[in-house]
PDB file of N, CA and C in Angstrom:
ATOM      1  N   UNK A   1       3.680  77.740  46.000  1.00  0.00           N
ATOM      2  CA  UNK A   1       4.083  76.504  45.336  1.00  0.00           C
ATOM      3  C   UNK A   1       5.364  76.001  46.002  1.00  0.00           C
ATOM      4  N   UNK A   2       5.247  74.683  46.417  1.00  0.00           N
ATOM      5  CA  UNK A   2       6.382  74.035  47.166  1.00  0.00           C
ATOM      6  C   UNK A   2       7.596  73.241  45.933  1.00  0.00           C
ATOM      7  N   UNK A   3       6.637  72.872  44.852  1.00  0.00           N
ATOM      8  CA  UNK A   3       7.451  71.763  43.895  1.00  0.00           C
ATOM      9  C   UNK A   3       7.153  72.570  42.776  1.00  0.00           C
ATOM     10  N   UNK A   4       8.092  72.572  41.756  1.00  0.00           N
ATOM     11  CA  UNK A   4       7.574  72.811  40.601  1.00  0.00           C
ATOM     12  C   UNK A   4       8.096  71.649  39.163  1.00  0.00           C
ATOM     13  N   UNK A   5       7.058  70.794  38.800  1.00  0.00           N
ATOM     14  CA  UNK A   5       7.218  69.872  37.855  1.00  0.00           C
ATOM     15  C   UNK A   5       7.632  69.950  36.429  1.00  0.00           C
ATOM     16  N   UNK A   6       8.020  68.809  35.917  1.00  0.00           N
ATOM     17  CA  UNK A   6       7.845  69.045  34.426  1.00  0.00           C
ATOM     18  C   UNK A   6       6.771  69.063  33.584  1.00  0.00           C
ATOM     19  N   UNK A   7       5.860  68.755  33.954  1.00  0.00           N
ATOM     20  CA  UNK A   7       3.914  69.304  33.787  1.00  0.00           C
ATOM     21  C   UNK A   7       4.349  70.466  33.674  1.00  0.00           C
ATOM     22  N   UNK A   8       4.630  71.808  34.922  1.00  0.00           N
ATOM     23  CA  UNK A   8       4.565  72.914  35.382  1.00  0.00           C
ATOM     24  C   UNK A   8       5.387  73.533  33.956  1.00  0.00           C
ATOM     25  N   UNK A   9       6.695  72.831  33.918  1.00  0.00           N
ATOM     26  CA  UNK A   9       7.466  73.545  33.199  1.00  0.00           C
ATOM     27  C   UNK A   9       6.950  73.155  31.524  1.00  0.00           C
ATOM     28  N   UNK A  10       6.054  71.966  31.055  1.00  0.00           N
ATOM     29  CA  UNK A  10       5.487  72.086  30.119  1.00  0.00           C
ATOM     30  C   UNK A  10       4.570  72.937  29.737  1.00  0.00           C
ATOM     31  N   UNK A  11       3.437  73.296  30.737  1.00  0.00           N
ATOM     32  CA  UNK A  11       2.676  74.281  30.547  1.00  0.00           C
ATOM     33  C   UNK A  11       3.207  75.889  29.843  1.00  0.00           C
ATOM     34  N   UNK A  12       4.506  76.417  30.950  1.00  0.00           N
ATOM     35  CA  UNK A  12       4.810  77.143  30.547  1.00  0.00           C
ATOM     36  C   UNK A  12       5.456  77.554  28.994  1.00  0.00           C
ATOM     37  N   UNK A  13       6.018  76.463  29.099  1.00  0.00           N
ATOM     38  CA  UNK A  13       6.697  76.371  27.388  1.00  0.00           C
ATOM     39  C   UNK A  13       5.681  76.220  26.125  1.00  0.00           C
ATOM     40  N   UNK A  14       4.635  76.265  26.732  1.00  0.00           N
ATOM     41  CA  UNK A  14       3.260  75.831  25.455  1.00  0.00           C
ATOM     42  C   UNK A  14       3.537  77.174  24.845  1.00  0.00           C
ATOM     43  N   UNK A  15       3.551  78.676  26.052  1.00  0.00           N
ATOM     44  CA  UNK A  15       2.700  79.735  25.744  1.00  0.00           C
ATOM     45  C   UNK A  15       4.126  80.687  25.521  1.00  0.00           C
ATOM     46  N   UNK A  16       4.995  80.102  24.474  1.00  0.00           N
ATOM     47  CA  UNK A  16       6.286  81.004  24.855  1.00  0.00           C
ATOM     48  C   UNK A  16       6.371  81.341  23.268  1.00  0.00           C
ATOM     49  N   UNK A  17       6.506  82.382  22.626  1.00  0.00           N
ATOM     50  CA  UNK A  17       6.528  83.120  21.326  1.00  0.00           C
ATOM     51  C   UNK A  17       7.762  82.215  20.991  1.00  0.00           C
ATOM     52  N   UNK A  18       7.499  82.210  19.389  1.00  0.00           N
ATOM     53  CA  UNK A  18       8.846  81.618  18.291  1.00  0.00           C
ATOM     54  C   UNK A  18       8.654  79.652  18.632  1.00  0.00           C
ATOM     55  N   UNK A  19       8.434  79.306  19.357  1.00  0.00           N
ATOM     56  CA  UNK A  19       8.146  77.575  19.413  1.00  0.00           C
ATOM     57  C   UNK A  19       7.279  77.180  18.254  1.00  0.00           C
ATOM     58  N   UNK A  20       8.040  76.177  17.439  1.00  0.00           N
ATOM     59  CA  UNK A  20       7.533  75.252  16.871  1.00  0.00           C
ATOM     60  C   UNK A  20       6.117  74.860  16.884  1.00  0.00           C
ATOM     61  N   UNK A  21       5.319  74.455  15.710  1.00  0.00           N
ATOM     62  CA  UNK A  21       3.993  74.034  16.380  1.00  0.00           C
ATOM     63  C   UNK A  21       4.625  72.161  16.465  1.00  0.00           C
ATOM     64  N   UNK A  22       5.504  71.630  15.785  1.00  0.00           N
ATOM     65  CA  UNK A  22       5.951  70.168  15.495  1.00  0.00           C
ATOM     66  C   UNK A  22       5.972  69.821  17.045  1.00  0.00           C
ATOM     67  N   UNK A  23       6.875  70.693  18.229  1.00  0.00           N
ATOM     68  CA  UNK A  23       7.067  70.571  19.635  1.00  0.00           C
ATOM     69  C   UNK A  23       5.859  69.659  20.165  1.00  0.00           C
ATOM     70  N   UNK A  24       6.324  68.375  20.514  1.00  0.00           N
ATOM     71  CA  UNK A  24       4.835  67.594  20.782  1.00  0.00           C
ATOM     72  C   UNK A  24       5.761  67.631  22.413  1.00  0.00           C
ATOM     73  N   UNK A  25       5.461  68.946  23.524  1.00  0.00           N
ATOM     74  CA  UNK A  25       5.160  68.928  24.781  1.00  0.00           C
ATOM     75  C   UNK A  25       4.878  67.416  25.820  1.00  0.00           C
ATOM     76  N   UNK A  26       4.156  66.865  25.359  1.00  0.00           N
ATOM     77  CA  UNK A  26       3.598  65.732  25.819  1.00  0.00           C
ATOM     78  C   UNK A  26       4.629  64.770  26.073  1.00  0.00           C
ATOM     79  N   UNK A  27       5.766  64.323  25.010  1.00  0.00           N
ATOM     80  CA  UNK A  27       6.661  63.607  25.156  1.00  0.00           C
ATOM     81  C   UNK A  27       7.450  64.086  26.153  1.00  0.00           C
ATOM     82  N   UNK A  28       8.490  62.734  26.139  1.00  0.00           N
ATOM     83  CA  UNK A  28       9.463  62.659  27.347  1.00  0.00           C
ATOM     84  C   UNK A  28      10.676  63.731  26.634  1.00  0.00           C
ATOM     85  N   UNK A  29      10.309  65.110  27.254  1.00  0.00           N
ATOM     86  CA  UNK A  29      11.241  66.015  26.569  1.00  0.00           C
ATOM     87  C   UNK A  29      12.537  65.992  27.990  1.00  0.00           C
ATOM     88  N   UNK A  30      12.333  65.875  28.920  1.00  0.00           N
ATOM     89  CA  UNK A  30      12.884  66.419  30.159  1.00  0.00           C
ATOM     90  C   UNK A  30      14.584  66.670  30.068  1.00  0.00           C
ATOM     91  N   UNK A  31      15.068  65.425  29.475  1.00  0.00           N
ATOM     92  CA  UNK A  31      16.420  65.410  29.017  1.00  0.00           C
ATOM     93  C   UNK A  31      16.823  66.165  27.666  1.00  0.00           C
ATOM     94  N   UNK A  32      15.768  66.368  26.793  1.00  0.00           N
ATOM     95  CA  UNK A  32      15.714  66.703  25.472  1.00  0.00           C
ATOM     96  C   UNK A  32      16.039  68.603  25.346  1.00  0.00           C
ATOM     97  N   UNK A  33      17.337  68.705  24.495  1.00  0.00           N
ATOM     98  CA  UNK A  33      18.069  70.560  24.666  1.00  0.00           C
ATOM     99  C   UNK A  33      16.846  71.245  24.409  1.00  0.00           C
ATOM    100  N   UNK A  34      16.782  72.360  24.924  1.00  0.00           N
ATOM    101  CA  UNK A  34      16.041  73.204  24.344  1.00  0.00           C
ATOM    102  C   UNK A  34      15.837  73.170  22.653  1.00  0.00           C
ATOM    103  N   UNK A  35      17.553  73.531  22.533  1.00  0.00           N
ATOM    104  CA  UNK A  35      17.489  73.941  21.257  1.00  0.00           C
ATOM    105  C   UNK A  35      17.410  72.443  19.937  1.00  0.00           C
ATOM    106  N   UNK A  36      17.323  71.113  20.707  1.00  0.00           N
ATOM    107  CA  UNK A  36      16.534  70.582  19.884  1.00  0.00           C
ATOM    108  C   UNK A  36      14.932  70.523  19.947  1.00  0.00           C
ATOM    109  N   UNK A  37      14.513  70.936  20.440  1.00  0.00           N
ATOM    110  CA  UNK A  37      13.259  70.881  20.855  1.00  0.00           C
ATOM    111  C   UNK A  37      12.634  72.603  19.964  1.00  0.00           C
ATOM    112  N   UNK A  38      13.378  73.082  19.669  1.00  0.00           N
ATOM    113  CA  UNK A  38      13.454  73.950  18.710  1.00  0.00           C
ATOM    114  C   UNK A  38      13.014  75.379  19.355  1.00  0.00           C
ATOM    115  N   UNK A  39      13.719  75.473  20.354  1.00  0.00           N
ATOM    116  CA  UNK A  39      13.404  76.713  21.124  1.00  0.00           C
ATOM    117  C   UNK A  39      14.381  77.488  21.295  1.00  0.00           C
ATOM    118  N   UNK A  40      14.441  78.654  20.756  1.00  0.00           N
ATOM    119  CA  UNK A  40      15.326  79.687  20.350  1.00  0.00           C
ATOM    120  C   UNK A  40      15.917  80.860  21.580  1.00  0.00           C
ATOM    121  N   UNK A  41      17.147  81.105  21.844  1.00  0.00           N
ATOM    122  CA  UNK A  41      17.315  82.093  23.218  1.00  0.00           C
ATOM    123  C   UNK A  41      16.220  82.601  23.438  1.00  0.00           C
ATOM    124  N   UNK A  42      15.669  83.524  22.611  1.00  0.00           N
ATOM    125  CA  UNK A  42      14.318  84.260  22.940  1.00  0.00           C
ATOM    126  C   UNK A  42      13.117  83.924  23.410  1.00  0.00           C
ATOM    127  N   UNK A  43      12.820  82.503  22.948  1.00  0.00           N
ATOM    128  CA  UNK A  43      11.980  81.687  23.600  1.00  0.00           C
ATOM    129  C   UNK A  43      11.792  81.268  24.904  1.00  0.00           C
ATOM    130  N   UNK A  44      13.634  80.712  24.977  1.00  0.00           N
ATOM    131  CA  UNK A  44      13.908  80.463  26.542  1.00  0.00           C
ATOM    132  C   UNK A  44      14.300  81.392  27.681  1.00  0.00           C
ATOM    133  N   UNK A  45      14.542  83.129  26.985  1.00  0.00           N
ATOM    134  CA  UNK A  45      14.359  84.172  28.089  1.00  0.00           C
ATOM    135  C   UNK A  45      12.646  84.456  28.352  1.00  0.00           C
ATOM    136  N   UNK A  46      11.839  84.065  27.582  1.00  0.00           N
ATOM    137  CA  UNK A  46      10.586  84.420  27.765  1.00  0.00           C
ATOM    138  C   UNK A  46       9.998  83.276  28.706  1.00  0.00           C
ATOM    139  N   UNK A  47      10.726  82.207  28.209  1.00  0.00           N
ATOM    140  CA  UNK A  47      10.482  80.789  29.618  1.00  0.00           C
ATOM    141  C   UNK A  47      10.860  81.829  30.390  1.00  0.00           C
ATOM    142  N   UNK A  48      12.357  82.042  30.903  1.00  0.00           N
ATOM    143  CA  UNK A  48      11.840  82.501  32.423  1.00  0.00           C
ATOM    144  C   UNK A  48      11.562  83.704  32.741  1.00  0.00           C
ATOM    145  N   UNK A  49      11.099  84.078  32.032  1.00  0.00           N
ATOM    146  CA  UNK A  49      10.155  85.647  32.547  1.00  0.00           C
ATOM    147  C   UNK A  49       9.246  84.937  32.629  1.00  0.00           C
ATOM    148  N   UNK A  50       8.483  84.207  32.663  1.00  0.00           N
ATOM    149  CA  UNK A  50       6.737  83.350  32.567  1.00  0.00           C
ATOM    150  C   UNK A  50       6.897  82.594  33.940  1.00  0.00           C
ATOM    151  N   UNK A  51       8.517  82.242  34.061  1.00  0.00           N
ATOM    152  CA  UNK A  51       8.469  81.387  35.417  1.00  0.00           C
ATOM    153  C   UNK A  51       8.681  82.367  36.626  1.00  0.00           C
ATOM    154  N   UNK A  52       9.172  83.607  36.558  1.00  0.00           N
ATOM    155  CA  UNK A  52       9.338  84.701  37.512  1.00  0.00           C
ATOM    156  C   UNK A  52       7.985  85.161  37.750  1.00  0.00           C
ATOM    157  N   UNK A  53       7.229  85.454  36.815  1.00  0.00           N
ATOM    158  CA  UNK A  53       5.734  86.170  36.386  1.00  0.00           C
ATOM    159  C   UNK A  53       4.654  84.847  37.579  1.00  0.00           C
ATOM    160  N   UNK A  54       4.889  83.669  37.182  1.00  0.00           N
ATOM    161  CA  UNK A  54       4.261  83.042  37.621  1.00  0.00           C
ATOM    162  C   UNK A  54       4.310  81.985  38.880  1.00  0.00           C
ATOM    163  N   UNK A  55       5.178  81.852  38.737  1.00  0.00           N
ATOM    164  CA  UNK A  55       6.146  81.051  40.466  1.00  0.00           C
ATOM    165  C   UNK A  55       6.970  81.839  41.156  1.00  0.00           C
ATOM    166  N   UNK A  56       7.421  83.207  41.117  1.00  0.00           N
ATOM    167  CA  UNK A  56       8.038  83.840  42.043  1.00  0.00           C
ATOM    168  C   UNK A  56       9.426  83.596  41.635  1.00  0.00           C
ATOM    169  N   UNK A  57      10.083  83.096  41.017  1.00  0.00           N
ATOM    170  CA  UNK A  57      11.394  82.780  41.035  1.00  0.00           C
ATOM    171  C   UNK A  57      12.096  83.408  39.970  1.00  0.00           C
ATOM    172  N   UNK A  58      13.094  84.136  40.488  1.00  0.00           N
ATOM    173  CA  UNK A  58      13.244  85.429  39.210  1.00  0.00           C
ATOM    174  C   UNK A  58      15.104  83.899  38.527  1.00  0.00           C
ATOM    175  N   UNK A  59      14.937  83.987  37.142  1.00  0.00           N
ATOM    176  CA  UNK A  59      16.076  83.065  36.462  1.00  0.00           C
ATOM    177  C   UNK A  59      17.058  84.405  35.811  1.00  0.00           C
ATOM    178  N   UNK A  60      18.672  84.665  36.780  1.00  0.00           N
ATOM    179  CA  UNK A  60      19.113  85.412  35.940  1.00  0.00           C
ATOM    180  C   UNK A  60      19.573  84.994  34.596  1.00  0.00           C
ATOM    181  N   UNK A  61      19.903  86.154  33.727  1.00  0.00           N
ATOM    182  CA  UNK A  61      20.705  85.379  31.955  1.00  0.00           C
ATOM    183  C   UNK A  61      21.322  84.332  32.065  1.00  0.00           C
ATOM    184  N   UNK A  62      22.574  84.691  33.612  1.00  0.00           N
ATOM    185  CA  UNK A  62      23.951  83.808  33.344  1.00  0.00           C
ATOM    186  C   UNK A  62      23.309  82.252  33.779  1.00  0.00           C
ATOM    187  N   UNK A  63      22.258  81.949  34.765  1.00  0.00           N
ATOM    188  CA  UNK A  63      21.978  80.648  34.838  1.00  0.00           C
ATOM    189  C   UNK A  63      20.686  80.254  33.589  1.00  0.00           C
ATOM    190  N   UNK A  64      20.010  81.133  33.127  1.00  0.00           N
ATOM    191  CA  UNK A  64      19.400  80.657  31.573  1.00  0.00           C
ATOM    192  C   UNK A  64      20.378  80.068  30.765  1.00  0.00           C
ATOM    193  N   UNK A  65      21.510  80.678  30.590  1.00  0.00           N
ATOM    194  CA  UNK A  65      22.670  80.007  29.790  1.00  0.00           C
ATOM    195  C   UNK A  65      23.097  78.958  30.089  1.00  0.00           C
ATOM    196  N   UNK A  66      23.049  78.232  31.737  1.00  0.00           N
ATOM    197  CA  UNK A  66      23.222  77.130  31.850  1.00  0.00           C
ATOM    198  C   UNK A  66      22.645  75.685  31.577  1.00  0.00           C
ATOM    199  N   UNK A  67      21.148  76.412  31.761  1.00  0.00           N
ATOM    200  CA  UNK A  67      19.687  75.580  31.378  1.00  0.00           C
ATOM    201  C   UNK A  67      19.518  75.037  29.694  1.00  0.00           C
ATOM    202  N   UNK A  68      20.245  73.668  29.847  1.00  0.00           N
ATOM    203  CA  UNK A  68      20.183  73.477  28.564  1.00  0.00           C
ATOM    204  C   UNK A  68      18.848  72.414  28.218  1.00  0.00           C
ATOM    205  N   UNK A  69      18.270  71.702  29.039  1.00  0.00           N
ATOM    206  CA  UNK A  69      16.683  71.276  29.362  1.00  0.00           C
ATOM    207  C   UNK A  69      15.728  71.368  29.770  1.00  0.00           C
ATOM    208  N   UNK A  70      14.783  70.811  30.012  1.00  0.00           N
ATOM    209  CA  UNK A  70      13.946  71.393  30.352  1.00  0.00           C
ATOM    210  C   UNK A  70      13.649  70.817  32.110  1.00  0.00           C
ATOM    211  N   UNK A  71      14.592  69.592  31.775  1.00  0.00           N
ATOM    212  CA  UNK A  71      14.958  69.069  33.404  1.00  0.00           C
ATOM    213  C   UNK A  71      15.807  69.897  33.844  1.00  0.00           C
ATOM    214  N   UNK A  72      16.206  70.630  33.560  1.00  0.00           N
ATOM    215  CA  UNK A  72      17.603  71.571  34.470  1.00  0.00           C
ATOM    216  C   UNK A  72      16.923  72.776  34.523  1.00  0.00           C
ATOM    217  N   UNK A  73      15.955  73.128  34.060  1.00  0.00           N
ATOM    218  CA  UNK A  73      15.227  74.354  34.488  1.00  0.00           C
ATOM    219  C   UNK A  73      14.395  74.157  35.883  1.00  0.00           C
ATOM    220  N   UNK A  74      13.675  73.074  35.544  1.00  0.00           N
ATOM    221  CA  UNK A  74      12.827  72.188  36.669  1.00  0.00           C
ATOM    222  C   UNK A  74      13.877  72.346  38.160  1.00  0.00           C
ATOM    223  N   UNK A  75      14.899  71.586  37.719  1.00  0.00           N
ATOM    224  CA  UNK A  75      15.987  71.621  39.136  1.00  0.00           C
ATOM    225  C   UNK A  75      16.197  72.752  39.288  1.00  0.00           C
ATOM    226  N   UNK A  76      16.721  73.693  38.901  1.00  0.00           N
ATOM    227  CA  UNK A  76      16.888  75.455  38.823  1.00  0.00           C
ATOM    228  C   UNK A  76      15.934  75.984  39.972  1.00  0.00           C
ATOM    229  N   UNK A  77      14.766  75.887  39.219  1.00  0.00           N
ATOM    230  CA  UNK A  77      13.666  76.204  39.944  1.00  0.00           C
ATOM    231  C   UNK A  77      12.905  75.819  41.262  1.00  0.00           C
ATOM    232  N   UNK A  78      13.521  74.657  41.734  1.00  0.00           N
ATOM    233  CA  UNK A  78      12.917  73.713  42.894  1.00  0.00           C
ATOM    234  C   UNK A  78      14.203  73.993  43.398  1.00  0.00           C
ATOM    235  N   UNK A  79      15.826  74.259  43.177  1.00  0.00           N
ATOM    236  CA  UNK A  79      16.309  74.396  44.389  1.00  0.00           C
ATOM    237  C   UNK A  79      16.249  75.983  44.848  1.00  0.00           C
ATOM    238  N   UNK A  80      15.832  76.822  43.570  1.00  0.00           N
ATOM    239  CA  UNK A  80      15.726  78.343  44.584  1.00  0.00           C
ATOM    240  C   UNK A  80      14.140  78.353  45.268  1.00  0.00           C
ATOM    241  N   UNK A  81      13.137  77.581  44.759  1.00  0.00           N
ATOM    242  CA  UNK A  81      11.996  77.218  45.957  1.00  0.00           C
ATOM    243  C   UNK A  81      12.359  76.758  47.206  1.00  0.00           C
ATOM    244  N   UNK A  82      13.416  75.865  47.412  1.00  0.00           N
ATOM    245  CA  UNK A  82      13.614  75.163  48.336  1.00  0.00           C
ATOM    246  C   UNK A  82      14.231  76.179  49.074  1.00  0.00           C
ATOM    247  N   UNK A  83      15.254  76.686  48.866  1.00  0.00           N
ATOM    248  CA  UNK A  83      16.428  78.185  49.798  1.00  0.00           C
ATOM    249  C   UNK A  83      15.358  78.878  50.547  1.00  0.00           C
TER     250      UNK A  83
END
C-alpha cells in the first residue's frame, strides 16, 4: 500500500471494540476528535494495532497520544509509508 485514506482509516475504526453504535463512519469525521466521535484510549490503541496488523506501520503510544483525529492518524500513517 502506497496511500492510506480516510475510507482506509474508516474501515478500520468500524471493527474496533468499545465504539458507539450512534458513530455514523460515513460522515465527514476527518477533523472530528476521536474522543468526540466517542472513541475511548482503548479503542484508539486497538486502531493502531489494526493499522500495524494490517498496513505494516507499527503507531507507538507517545504518537497515539498525539492523534487526536482521524485526519492526523491518516497523515501519521502516509508519512511513515512514505520514509
Amino acid at each position: 500500500m502506497t496511500t492510506f485514506t480516510l475510507d482506509d482509516m474508516r474501515r478500520i475504526m468500524g471493527g474496533c471494540a468499545g465504539v458507539p453504535d450512534t458513530v455514523d463512519l460515513a460522515d465527514d469525521i476527518g477533523e472530528v476528535s476521536f474522543v468526540e466521535l466517542g472513541y475511548d484510549s482503548l479503542a484508539v490503541l486497538e486502531m493502531a494495532a489494526r493499522i500495524q496488523q494490517q498496513i505494516g506501520v507499527r503507531i507507538p503510544d507517545d504518537a497515539v497520544d498525539e492523534m487526536k483525529t482521524p485526519q492526523a492518524a491518516v497523515d501519521y500513517v502516509n508519512r511513515r509509508l512514505a520514509a
